[in-house]
PDB file of N, CA and C in Angstrom:
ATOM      1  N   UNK A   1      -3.323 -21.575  -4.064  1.00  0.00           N
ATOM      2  CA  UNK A   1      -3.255 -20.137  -3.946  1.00  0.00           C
ATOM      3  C   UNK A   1      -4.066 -19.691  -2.736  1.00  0.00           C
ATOM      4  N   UNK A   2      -3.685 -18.151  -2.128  1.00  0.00           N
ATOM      5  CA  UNK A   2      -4.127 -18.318  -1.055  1.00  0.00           C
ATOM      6  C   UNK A   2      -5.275 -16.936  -1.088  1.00  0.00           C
ATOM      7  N   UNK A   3      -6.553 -17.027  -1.108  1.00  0.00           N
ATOM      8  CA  UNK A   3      -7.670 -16.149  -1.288  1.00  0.00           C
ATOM      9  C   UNK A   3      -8.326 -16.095   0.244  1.00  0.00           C
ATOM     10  N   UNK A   4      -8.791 -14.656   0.071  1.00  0.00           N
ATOM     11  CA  UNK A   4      -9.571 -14.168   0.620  1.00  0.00           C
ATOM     12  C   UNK A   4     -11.090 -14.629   1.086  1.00  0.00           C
ATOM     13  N   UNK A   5     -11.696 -15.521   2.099  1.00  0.00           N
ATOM     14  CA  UNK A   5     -12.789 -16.122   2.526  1.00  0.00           C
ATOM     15  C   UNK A   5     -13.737 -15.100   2.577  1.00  0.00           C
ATOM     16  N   UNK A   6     -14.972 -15.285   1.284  1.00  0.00           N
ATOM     17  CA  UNK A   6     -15.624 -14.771   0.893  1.00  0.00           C
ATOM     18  C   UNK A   6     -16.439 -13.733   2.092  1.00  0.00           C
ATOM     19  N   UNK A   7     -16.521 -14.084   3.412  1.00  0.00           N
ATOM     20  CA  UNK A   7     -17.381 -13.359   4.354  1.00  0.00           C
ATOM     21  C   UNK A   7     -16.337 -12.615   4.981  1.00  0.00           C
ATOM     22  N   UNK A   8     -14.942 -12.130   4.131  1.00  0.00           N
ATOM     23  CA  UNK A   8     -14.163 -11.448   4.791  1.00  0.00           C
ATOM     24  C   UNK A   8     -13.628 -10.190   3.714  1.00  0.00           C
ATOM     25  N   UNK A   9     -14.345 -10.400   2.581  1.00  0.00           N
ATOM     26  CA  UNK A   9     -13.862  -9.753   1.758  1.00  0.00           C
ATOM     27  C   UNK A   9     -14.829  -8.181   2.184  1.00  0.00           C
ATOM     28  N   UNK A  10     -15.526  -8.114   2.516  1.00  0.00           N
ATOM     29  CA  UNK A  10     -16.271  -6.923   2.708  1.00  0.00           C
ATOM     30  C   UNK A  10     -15.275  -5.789   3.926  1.00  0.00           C
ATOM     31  N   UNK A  11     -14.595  -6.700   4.882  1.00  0.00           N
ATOM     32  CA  UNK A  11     -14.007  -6.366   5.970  1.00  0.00           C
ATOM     33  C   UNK A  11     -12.434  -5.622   4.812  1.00  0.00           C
ATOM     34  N   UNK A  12     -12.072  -7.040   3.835  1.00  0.00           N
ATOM     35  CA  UNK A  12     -10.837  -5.825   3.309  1.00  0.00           C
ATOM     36  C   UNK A  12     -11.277  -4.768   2.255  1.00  0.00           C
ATOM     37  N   UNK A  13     -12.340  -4.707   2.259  1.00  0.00           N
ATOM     38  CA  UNK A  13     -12.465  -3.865   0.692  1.00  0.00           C
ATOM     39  C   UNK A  13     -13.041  -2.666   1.966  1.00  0.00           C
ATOM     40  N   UNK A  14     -13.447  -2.538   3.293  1.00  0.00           N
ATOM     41  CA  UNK A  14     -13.770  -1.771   4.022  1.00  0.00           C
ATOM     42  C   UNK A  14     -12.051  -1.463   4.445  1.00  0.00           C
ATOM     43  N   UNK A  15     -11.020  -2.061   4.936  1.00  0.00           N
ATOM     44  CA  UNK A  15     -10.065  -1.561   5.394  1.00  0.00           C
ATOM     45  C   UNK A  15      -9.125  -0.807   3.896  1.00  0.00           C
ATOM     46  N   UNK A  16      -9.572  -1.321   2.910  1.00  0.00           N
ATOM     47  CA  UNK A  16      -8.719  -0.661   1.649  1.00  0.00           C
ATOM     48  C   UNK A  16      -9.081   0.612   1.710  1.00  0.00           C
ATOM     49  N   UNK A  17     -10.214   0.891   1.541  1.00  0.00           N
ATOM     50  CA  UNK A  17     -11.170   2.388   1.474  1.00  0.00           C
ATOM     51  C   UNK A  17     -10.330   3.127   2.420  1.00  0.00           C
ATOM     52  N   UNK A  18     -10.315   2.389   3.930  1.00  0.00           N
ATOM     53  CA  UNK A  18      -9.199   3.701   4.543  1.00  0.00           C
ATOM     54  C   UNK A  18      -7.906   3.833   4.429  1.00  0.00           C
ATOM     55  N   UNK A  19      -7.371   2.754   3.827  1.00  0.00           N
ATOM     56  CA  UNK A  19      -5.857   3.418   3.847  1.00  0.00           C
ATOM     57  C   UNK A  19      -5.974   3.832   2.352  1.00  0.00           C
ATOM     58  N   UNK A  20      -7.160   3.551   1.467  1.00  0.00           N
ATOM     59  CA  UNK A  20      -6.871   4.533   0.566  1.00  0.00           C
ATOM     60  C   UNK A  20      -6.876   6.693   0.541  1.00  0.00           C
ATOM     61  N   UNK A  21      -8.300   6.321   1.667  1.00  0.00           N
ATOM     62  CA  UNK A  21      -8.500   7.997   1.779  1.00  0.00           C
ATOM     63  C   UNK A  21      -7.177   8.142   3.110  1.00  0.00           C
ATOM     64  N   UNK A  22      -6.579   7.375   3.980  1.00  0.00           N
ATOM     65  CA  UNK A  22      -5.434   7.731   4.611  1.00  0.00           C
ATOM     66  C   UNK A  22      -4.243   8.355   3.112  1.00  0.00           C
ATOM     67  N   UNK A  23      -4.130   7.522   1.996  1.00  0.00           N
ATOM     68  CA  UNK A  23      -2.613   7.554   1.272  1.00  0.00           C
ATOM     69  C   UNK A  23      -3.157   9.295   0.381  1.00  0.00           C
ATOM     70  N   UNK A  24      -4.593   9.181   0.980  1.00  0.00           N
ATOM     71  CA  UNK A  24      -4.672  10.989  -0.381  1.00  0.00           C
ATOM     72  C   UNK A  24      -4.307  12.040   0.804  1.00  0.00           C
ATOM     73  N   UNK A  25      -4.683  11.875   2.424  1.00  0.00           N
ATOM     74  CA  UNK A  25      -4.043  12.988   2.804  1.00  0.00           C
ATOM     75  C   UNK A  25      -2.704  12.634   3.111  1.00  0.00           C
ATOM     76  N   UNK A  26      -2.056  11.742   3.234  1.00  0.00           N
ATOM     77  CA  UNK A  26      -0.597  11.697   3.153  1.00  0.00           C
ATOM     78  C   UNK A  26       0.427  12.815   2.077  1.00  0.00           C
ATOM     79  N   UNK A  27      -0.550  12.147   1.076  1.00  0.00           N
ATOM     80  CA  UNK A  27      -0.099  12.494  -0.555  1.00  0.00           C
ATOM     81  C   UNK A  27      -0.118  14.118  -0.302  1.00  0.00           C
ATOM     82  N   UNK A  28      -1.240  14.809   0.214  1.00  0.00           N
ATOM     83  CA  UNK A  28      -1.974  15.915   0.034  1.00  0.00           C
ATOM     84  C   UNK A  28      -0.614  16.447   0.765  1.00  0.00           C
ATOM     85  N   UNK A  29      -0.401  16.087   2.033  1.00  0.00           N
ATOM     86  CA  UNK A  29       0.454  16.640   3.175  1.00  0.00           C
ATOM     87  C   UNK A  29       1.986  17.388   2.838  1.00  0.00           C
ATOM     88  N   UNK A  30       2.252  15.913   1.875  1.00  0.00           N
ATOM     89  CA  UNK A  30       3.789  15.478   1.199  1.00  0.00           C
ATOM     90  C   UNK A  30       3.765  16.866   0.293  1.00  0.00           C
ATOM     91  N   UNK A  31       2.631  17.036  -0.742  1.00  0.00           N
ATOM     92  CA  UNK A  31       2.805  17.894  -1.431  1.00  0.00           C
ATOM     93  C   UNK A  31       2.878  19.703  -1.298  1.00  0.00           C
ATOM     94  N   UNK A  32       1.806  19.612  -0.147  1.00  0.00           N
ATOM     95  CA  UNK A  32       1.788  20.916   0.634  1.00  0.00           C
ATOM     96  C   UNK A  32       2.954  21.575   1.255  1.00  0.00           C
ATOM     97  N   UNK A  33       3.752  20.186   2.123  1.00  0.00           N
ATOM     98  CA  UNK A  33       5.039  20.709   1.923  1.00  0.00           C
ATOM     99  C   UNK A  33       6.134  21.295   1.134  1.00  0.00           C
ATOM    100  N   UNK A  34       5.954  20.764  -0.453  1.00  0.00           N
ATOM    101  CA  UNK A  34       6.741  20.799  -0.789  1.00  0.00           C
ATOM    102  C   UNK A  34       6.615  22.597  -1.588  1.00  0.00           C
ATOM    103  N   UNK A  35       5.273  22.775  -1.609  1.00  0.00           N
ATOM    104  CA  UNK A  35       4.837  24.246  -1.973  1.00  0.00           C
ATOM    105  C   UNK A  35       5.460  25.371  -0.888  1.00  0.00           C
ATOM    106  N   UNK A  36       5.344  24.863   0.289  1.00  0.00           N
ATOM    107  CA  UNK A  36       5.976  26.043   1.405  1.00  0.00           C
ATOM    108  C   UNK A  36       7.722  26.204   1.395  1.00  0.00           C
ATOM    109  N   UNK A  37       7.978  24.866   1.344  1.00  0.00           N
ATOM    110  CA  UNK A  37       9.187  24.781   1.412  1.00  0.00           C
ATOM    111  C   UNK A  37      10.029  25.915   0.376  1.00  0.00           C
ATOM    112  N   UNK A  38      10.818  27.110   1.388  1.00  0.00           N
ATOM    113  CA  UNK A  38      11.294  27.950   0.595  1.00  0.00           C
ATOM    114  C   UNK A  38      12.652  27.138  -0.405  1.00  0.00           C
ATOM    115  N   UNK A  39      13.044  26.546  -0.675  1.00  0.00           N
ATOM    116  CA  UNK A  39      13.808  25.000  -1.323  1.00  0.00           C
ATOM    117  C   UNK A  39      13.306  24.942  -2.516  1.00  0.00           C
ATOM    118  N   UNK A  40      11.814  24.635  -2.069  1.00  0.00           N
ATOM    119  CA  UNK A  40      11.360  23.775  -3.227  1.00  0.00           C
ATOM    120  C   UNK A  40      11.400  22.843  -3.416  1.00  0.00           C
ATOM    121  N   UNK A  41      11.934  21.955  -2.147  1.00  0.00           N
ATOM    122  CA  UNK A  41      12.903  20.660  -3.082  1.00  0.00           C
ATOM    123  C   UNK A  41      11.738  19.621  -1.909  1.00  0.00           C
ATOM    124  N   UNK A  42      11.433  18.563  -2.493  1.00  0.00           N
ATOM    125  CA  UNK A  42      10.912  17.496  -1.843  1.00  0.00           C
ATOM    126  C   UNK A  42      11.688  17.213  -1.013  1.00  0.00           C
ATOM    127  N   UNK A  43      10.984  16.063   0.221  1.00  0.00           N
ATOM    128  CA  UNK A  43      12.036  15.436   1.488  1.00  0.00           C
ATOM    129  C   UNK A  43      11.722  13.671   1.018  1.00  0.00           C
ATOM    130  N   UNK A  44      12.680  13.523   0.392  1.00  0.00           N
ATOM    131  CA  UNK A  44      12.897  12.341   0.363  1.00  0.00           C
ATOM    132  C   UNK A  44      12.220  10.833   1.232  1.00  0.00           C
ATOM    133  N   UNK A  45      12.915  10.884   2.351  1.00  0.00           N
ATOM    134  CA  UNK A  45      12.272   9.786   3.376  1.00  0.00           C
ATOM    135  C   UNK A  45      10.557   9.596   2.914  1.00  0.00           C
ATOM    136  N   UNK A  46       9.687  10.713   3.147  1.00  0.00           N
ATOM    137  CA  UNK A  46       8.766  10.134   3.497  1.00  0.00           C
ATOM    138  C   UNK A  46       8.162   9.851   2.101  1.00  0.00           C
ATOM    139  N   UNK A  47       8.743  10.242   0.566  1.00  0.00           N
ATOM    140  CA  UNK A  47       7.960   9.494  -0.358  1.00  0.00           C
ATOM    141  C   UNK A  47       8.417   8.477  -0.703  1.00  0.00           C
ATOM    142  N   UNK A  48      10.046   7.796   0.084  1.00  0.00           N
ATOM    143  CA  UNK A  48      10.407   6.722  -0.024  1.00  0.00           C
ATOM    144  C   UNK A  48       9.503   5.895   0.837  1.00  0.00           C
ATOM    145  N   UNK A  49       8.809   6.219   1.955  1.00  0.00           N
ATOM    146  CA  UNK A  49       7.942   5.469   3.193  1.00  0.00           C
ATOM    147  C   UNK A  49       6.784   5.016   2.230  1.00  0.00           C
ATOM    148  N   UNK A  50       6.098   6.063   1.784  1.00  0.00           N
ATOM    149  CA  UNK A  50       4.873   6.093   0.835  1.00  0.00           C
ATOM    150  C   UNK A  50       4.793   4.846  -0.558  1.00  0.00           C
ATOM    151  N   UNK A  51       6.031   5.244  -0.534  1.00  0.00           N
ATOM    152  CA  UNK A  51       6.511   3.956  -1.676  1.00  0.00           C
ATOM    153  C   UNK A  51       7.104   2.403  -1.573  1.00  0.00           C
ATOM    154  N   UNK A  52       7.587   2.347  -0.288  1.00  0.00           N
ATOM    155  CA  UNK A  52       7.283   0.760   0.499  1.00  0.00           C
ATOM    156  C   UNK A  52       6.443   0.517   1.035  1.00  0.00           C
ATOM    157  N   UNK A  53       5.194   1.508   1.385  1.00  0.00           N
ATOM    158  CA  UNK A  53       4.147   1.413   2.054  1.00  0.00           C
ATOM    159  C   UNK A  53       3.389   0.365   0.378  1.00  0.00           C
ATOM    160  N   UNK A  54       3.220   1.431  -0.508  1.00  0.00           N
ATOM    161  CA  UNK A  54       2.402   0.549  -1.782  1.00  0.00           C
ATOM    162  C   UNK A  54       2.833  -0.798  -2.276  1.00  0.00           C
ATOM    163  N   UNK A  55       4.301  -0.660  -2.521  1.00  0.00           N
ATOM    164  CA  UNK A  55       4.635  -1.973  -2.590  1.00  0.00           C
ATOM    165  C   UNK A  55       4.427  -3.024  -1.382  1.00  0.00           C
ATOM    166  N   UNK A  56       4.217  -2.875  -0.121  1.00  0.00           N
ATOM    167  CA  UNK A  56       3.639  -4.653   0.356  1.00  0.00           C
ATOM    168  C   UNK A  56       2.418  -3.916   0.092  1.00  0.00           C
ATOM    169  N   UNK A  57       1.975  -3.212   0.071  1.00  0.00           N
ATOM    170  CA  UNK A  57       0.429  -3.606  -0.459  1.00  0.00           C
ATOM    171  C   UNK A  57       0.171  -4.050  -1.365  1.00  0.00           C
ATOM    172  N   UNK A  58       1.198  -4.011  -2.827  1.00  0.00           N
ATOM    173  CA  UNK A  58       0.995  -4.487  -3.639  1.00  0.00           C
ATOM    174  C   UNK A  58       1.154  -5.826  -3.449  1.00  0.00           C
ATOM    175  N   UNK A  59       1.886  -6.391  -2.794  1.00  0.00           N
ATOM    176  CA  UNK A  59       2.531  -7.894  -2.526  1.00  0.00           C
ATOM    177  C   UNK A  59       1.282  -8.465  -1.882  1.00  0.00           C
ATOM    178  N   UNK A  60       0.785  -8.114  -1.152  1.00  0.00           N
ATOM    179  CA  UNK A  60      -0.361  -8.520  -0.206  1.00  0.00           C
ATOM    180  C   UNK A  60      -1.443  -8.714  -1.107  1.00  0.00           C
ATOM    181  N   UNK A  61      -1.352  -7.802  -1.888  1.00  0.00           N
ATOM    182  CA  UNK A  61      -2.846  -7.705  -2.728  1.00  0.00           C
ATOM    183  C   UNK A  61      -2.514  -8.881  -3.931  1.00  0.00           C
ATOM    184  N   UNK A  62      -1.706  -8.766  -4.448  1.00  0.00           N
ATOM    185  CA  UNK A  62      -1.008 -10.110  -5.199  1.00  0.00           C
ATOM    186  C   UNK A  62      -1.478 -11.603  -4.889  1.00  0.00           C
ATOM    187  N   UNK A  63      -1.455 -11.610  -3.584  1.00  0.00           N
ATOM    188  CA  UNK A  63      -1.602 -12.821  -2.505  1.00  0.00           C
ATOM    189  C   UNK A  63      -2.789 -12.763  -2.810  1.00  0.00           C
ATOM    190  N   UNK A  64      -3.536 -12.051  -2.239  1.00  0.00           N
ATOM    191  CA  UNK A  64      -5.205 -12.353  -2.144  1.00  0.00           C
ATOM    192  C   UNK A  64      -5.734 -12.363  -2.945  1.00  0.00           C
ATOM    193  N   UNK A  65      -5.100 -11.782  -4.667  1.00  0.00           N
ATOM    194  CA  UNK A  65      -5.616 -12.453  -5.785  1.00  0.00           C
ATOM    195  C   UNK A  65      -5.255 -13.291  -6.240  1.00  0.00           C
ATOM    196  N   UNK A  66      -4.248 -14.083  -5.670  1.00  0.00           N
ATOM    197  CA  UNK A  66      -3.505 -15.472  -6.323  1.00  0.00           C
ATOM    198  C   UNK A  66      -2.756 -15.247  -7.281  1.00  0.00           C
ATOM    199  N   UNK A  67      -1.607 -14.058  -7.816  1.00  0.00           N
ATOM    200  CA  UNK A  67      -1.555 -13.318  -9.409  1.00  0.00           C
ATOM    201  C   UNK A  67       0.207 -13.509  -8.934  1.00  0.00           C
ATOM    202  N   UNK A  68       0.787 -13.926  -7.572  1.00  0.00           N
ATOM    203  CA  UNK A  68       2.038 -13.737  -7.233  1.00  0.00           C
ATOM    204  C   UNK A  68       2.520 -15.396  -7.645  1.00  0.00           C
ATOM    205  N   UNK A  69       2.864 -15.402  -8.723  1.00  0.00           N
ATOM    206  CA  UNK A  69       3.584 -16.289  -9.236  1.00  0.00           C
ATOM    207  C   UNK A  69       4.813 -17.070  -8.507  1.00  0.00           C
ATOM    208  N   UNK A  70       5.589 -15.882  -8.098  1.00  0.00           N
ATOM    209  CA  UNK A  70       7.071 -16.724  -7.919  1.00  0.00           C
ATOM    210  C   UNK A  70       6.952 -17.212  -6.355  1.00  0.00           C
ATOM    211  N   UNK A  71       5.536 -17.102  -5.644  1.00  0.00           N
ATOM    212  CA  UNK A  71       5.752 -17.767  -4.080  1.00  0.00           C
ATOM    213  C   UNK A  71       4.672 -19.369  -4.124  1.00  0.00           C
ATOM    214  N   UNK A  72       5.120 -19.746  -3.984  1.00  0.00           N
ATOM    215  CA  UNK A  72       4.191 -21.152  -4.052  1.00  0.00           C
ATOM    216  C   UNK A  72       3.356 -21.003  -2.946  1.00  0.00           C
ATOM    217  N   UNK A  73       2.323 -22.342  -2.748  1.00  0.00           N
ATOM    218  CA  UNK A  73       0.913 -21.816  -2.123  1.00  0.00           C
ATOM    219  C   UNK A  73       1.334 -21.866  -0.634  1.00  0.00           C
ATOM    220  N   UNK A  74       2.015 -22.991   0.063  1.00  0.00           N
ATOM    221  CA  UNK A  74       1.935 -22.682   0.727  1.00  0.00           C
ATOM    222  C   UNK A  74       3.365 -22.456   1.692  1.00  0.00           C
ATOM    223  N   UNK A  75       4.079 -21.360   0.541  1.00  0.00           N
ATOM    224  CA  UNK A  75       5.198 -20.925   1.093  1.00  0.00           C
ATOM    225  C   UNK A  75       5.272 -20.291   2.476  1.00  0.00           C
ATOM    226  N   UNK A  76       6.259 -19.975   2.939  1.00  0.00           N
ATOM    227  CA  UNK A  76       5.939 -18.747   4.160  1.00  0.00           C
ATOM    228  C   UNK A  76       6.963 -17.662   4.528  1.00  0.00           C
ATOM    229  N   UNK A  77       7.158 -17.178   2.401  1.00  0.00           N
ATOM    230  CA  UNK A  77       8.329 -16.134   2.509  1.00  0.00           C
ATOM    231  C   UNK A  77       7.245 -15.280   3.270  1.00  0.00           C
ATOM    232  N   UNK A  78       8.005 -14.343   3.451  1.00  0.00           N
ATOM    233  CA  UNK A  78       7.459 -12.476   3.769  1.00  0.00           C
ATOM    234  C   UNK A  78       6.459 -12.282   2.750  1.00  0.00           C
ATOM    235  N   UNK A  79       5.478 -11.318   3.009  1.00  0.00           N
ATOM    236  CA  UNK A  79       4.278 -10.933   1.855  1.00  0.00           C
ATOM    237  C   UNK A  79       4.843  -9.975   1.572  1.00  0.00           C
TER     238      UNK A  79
END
């Protein structure tokens, strides 16, 4: 399985923090729109973006906890 080298984990748990406070003003943005919008109606694309954005993160994050079952160790599908 393929983990995260312990003197590097500080570096991703520092890059998680920003694309986490990046995904709240995304979120914030997405939603603000959708309040002005005389519609009402959400825009599609970008909470479909938002939502392949989480999934490889989820895939990635899978990886670096070793929890992704169906890729062997040292496969070299796509993450």
């Amino acid at each position: 399985m393929m983990f995260i080298e312990l003197e590097n984990r500080s570096i991703v748990a520092e890059k998680l923090r920003d694309l986490t406070e990046l995904y709240f003003v995304v979120k914030e943005i997405i939603l603000y729109f959708e309040e002005v919008n005389p519609e009402q109606k959400a825009d599609i694309q970008p909470i479909n973006e938002l939502r392949n954005a989480f999934d490889h993160l989820m895939r990635c994050s899978s990886t670096w906890l070793g929890i992704n079952a169906n890729i062997e160790a040292n496969s070299s599908l796509y993450i």
